[in-house]
PDB file of N, CA and C in Angstrom:
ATOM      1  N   UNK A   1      -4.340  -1.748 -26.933  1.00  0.00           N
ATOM      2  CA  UNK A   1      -5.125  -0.547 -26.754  1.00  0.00           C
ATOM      3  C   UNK A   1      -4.181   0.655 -26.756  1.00  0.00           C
ATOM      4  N   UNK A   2      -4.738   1.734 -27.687  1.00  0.00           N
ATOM      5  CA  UNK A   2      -3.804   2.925 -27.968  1.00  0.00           C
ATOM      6  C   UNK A   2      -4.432   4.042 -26.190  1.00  0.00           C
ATOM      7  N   UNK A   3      -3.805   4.675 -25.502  1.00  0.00           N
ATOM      8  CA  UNK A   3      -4.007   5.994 -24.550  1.00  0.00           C
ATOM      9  C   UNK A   3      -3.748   7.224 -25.506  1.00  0.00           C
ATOM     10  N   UNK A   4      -5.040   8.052 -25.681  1.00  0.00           N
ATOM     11  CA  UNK A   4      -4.337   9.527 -25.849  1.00  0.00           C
ATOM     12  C   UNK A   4      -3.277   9.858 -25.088  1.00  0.00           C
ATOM     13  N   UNK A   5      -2.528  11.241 -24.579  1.00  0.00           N
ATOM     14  CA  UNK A   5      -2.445  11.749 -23.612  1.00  0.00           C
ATOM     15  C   UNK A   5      -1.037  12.920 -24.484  1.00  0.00           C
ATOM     16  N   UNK A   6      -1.306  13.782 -23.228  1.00  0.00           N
ATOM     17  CA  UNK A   6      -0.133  14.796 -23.651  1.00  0.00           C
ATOM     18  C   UNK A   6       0.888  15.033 -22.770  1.00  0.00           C
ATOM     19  N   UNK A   7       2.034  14.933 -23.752  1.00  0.00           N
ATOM     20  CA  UNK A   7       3.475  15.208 -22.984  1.00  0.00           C
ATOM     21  C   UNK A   7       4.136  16.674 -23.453  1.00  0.00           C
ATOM     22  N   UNK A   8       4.623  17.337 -22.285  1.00  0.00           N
ATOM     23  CA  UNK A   8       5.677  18.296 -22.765  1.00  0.00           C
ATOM     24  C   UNK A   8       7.086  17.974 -22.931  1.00  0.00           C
ATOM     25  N   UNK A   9       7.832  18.128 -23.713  1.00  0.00           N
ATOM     26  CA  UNK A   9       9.226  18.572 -24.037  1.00  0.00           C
ATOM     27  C   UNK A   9      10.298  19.574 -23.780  1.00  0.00           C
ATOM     28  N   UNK A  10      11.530  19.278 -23.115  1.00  0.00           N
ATOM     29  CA  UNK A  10      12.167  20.402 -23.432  1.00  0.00           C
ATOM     30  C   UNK A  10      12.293  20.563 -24.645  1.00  0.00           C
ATOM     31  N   UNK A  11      12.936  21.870 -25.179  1.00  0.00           N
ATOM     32  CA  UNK A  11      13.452  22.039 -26.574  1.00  0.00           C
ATOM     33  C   UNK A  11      14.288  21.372 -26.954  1.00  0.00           C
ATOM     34  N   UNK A  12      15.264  20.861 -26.293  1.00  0.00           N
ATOM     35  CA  UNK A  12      16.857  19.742 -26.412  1.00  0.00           C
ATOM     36  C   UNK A  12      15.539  18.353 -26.789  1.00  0.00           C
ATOM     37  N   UNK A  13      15.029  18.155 -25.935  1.00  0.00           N
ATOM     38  CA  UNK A  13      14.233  16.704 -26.747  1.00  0.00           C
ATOM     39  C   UNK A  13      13.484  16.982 -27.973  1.00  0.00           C
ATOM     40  N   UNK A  14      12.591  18.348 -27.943  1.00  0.00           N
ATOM     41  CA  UNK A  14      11.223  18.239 -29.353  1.00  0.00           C
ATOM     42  C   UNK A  14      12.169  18.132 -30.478  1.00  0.00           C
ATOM     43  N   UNK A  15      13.838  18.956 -30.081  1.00  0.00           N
ATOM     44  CA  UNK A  15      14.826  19.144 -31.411  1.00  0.00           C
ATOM     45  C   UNK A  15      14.777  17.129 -31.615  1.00  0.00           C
ATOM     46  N   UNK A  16      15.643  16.629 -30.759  1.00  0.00           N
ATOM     47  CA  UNK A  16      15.658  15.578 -31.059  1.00  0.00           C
ATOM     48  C   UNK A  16      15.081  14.596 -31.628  1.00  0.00           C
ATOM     49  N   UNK A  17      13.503  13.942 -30.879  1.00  0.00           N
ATOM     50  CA  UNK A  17      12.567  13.575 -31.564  1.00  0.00           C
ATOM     51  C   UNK A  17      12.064  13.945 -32.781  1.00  0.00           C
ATOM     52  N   UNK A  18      12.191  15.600 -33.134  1.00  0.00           N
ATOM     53  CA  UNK A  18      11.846  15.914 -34.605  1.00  0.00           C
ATOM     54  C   UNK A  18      12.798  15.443 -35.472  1.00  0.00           C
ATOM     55  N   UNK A  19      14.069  15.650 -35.189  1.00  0.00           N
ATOM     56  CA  UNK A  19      15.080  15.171 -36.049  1.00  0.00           C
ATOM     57  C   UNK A  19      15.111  13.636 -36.576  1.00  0.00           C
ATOM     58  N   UNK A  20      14.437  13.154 -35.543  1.00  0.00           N
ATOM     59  CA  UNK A  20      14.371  11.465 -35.766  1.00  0.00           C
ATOM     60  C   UNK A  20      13.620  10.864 -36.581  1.00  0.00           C
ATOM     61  N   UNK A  21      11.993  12.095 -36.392  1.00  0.00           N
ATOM     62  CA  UNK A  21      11.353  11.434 -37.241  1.00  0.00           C
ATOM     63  C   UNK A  21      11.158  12.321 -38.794  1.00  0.00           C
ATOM     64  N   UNK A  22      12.100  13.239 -38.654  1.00  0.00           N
ATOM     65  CA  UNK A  22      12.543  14.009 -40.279  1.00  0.00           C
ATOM     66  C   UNK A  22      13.368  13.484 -41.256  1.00  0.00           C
ATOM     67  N   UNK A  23      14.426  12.402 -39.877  1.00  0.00           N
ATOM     68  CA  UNK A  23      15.229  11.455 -41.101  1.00  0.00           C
ATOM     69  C   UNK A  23      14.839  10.349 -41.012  1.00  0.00           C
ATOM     70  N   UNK A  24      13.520  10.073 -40.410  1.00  0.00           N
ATOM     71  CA  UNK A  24      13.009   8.751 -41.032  1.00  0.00           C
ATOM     72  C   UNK A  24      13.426   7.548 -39.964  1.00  0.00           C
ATOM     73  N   UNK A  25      13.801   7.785 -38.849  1.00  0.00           N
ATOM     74  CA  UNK A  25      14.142   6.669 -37.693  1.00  0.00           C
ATOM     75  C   UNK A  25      13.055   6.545 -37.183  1.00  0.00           C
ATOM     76  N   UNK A  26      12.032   7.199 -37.207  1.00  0.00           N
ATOM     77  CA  UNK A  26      11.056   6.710 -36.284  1.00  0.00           C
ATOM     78  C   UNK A  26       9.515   7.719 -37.197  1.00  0.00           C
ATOM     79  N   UNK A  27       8.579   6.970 -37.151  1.00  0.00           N
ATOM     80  CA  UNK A  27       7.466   7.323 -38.413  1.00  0.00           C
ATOM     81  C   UNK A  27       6.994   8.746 -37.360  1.00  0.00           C
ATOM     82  N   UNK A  28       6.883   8.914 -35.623  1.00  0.00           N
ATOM     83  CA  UNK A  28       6.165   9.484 -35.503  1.00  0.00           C
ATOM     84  C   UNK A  28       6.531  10.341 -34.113  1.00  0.00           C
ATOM     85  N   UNK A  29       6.203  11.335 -33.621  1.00  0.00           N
ATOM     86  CA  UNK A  29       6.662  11.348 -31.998  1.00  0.00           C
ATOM     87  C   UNK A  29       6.171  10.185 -31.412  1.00  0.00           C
ATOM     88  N   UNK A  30       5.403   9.792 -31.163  1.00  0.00           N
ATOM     89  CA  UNK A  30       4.861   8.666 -30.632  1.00  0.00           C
ATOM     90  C   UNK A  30       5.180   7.395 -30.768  1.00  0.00           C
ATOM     91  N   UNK A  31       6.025   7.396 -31.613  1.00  0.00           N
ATOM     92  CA  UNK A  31       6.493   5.684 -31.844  1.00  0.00           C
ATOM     93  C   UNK A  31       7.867   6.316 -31.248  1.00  0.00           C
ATOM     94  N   UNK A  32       8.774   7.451 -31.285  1.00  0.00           N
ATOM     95  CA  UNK A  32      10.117   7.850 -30.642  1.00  0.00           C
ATOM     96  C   UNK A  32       9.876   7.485 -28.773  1.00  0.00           C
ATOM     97  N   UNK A  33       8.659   7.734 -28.909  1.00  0.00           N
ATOM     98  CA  UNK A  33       8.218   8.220 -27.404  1.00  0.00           C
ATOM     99  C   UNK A  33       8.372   6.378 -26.793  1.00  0.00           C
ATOM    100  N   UNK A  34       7.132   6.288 -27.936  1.00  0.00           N
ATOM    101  CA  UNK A  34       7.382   4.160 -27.199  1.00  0.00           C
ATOM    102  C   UNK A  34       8.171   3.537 -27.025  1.00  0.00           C
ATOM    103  N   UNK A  35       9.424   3.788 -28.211  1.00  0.00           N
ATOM    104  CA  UNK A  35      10.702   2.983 -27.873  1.00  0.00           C
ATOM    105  C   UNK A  35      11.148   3.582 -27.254  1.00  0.00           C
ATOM    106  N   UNK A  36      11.612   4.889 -26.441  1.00  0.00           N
ATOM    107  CA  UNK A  36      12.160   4.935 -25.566  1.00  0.00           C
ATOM    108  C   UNK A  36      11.705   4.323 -23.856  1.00  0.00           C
ATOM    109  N   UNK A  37      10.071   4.664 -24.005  1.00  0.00           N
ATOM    110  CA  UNK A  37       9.793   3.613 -22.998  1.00  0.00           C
ATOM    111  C   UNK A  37      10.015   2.028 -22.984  1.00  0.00           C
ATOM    112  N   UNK A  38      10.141   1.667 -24.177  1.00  0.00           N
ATOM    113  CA  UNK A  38      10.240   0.112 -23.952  1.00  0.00           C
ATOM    114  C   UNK A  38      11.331  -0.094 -24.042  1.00  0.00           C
ATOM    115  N   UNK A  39      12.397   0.669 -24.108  1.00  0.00           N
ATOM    116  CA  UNK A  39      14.088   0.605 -23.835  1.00  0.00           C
ATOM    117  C   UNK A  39      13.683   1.041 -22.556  1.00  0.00           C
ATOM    118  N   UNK A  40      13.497   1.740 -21.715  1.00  0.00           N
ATOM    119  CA  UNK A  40      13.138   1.824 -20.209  1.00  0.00           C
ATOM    120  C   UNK A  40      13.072   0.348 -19.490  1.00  0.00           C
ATOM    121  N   UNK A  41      11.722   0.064 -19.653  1.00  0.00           N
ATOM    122  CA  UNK A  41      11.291  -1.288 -19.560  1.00  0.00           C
ATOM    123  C   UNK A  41      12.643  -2.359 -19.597  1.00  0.00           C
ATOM    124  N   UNK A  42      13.013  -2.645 -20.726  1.00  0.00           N
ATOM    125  CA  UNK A  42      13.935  -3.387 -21.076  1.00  0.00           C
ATOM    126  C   UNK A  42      15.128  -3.370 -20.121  1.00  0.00           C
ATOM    127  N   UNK A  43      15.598  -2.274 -19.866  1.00  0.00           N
ATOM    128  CA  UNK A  43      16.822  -1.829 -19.133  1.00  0.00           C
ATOM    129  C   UNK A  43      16.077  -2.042 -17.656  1.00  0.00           C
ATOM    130  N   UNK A  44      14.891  -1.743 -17.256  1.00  0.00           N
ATOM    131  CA  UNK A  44      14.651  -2.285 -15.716  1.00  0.00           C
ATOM    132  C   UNK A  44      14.436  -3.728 -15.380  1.00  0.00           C
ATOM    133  N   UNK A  45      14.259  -4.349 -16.419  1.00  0.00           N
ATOM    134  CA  UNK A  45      13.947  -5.815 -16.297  1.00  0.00           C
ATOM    135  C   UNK A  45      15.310  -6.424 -16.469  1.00  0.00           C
ATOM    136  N   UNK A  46      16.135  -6.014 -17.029  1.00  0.00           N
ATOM    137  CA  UNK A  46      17.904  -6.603 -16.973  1.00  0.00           C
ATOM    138  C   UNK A  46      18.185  -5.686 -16.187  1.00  0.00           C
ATOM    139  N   UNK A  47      17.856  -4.505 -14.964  1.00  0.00           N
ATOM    140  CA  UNK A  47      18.694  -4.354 -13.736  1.00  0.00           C
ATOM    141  C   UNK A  47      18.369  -5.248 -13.036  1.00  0.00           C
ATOM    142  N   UNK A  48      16.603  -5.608 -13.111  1.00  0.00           N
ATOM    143  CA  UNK A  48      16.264  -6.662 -11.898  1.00  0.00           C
ATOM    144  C   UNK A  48      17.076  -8.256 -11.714  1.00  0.00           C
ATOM    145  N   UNK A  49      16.709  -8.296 -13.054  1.00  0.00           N
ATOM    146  CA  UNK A  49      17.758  -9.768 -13.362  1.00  0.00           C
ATOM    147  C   UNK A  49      18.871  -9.846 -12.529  1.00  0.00           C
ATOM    148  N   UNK A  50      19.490  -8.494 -12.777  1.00  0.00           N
ATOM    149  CA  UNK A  50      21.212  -8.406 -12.556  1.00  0.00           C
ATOM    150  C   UNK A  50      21.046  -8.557 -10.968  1.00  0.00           C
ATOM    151  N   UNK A  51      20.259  -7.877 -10.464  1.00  0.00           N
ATOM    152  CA  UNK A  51      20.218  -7.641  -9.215  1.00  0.00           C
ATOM    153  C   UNK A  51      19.423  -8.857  -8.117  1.00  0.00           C
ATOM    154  N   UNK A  52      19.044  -9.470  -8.739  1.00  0.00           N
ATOM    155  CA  UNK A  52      18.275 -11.068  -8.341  1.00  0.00           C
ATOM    156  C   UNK A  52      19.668 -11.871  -8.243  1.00  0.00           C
ATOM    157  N   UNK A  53      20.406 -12.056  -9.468  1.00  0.00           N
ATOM    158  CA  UNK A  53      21.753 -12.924  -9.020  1.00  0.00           C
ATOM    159  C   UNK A  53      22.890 -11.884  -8.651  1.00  0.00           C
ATOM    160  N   UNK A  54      22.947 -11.131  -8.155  1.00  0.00           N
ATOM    161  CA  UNK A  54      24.144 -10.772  -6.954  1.00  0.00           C
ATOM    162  C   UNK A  54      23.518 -11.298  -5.486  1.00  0.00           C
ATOM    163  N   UNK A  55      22.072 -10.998  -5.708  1.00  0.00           N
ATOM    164  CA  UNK A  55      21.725 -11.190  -4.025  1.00  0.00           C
ATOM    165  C   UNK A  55      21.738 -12.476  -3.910  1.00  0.00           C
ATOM    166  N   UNK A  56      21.436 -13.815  -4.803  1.00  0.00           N
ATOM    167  CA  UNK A  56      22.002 -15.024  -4.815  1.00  0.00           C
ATOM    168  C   UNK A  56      23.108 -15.456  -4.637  1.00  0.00           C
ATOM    169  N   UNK A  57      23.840 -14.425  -5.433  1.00  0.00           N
ATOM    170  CA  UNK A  57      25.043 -14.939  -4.929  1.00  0.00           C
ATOM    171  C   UNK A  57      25.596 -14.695  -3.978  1.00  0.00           C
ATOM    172  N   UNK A  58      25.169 -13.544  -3.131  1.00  0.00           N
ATOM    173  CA  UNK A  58      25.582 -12.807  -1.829  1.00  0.00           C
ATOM    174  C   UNK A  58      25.242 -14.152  -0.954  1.00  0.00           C
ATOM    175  N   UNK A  59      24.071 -14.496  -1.136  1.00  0.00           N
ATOM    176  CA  UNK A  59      23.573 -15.464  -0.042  1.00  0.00           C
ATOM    177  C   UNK A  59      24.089 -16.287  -0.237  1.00  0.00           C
ATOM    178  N   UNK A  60      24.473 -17.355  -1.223  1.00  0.00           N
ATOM    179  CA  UNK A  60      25.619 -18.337  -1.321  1.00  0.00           C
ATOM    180  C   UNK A  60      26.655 -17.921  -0.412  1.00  0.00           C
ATOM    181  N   UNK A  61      27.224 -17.089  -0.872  1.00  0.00           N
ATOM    182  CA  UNK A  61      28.226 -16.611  -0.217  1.00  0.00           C
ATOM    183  C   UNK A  61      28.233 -16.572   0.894  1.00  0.00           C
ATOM    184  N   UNK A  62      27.405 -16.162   1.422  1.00  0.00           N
ATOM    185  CA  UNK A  62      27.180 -15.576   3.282  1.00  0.00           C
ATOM    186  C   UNK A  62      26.665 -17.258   3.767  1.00  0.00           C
ATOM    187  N   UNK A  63      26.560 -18.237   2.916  1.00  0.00           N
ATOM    188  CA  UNK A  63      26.306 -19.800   3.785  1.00  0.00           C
ATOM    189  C   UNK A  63      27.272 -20.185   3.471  1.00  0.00           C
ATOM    190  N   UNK A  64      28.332 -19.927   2.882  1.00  0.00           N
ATOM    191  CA  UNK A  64      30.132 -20.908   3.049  1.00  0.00           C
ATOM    192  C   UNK A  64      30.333 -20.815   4.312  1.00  0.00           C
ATOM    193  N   UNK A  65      30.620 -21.655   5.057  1.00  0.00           N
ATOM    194  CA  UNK A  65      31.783 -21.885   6.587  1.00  0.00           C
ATOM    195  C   UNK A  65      32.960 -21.429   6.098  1.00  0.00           C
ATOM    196  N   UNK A  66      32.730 -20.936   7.785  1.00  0.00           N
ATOM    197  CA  UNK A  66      33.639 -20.359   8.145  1.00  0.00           C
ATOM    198  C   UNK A  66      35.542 -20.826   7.649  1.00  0.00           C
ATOM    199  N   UNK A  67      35.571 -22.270   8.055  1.00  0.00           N
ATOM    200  CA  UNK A  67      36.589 -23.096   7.457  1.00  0.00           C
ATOM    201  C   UNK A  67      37.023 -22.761   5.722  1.00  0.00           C
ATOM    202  N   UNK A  68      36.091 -22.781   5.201  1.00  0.00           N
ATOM    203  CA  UNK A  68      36.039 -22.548   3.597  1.00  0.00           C
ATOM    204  C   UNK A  68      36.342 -21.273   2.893  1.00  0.00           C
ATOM    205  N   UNK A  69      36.591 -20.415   3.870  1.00  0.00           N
ATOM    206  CA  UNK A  69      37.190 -19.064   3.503  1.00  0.00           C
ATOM    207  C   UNK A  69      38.399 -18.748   2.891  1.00  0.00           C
ATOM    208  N   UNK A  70      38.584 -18.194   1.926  1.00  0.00           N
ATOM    209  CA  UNK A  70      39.995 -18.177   1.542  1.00  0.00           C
ATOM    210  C   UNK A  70      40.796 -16.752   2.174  1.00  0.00           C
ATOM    211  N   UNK A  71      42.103 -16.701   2.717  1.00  0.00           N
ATOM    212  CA  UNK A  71      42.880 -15.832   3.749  1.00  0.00           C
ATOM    213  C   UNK A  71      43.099 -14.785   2.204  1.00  0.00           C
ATOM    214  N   UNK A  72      42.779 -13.326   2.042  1.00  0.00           N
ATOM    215  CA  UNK A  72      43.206 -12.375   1.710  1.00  0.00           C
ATOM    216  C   UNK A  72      44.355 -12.406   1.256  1.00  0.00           C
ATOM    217  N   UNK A  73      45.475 -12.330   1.630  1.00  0.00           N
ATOM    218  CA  UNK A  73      47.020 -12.476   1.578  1.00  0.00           C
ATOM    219  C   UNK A  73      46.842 -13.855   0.783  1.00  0.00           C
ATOM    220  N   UNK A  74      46.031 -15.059   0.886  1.00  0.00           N
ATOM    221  CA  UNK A  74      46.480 -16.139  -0.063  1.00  0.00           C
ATOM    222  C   UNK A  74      46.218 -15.622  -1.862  1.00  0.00           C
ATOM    223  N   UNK A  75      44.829 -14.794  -1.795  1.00  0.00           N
ATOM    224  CA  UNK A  75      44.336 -14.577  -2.781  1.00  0.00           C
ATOM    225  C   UNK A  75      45.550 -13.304  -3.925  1.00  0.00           C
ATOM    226  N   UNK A  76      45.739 -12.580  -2.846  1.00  0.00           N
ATOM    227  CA  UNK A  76      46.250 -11.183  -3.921  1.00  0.00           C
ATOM    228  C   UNK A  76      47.947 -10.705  -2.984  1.00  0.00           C
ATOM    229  N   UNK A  77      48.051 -12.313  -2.551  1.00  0.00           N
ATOM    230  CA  UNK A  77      49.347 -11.683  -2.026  1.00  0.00           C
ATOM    231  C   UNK A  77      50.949 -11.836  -2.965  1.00  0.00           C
ATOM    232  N   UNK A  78      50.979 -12.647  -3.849  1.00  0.00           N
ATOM    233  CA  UNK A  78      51.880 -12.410  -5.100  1.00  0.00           C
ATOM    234  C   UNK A  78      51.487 -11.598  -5.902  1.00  0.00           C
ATOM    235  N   UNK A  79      50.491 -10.743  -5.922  1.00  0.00           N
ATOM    236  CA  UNK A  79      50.512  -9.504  -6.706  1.00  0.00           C
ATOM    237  C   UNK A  79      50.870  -8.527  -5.658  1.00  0.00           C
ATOM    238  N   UNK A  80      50.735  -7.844  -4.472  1.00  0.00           N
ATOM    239  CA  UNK A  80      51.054  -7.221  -3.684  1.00  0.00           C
ATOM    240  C   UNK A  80      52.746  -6.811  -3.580  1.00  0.00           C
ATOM    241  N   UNK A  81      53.068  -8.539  -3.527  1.00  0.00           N
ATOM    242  CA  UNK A  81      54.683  -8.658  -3.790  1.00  0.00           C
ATOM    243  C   UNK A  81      55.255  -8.055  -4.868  1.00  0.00           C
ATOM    244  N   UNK A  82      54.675  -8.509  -6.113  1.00  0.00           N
ATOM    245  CA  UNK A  82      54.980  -7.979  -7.145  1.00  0.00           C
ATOM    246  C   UNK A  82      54.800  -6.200  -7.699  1.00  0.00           C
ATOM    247  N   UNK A  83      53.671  -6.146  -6.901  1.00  0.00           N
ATOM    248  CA  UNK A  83      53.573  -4.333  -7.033  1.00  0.00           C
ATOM    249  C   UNK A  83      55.048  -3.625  -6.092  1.00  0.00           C
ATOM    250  N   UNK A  84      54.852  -4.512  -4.878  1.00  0.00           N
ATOM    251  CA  UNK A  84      55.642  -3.578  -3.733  1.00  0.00           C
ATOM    252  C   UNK A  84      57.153  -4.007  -4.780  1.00  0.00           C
ATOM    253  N   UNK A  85      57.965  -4.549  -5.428  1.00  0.00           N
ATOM    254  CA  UNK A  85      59.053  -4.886  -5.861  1.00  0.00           C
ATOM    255  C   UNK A  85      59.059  -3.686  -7.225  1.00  0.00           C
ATOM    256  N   UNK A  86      57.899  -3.790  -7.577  1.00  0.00           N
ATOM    257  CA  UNK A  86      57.907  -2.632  -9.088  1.00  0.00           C
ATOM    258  C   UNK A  86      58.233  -1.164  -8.648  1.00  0.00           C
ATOM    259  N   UNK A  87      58.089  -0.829  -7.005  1.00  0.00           N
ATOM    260  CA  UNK A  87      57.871   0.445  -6.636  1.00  0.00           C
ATOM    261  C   UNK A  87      59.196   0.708  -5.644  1.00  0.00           C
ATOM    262  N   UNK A  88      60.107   0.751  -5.824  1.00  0.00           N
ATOM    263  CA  UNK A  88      61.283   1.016  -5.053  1.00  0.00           C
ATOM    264  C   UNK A  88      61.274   2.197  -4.526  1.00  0.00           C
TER     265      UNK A  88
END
């Protein structure tokens, strides 16, 4: 199902969108207008994604014991060494 409806523009966009559909990227304002919403769309549905597995993984994370932790200094402490030796 098509919606009428009316949108305003700044001038920096009507330039744009006209330009797009003068060289032929897009047949119409309205088809410029859709793909940019469905690149919207697109881009909120891969933040959600993104943002569904950090909080998975946060929670993994936050159920390792305590024991299972790795010590700071084990992780980045031969690079530390190696910076503090580069910097006399």
């Amino acid at each position: 199902m098509t919606v009428k409806t009316t949108l305003s523009f700044t001038d920096r966009h009507h330039r744009f969108i006209a330009e797009k559909v003068g060289t032929g990227v897009f047949a119409s304002h309205s088809a410029a207008v859709s793909a940019a919403i469905e690149l919207m769309m697109q881009d909120e549905a891969e933040r959600e994604v993104a943002l569904a597995a950090l909080a998975d993984e946060i929670r993994d994370r936050m159920r390792t014991p305590r024991d299972e932790f790795v010590d700071e200094d084990q992780v980045v402490g031969a690079a530390r060494a190696r910076i503090a030796a580069s910097n006399p």
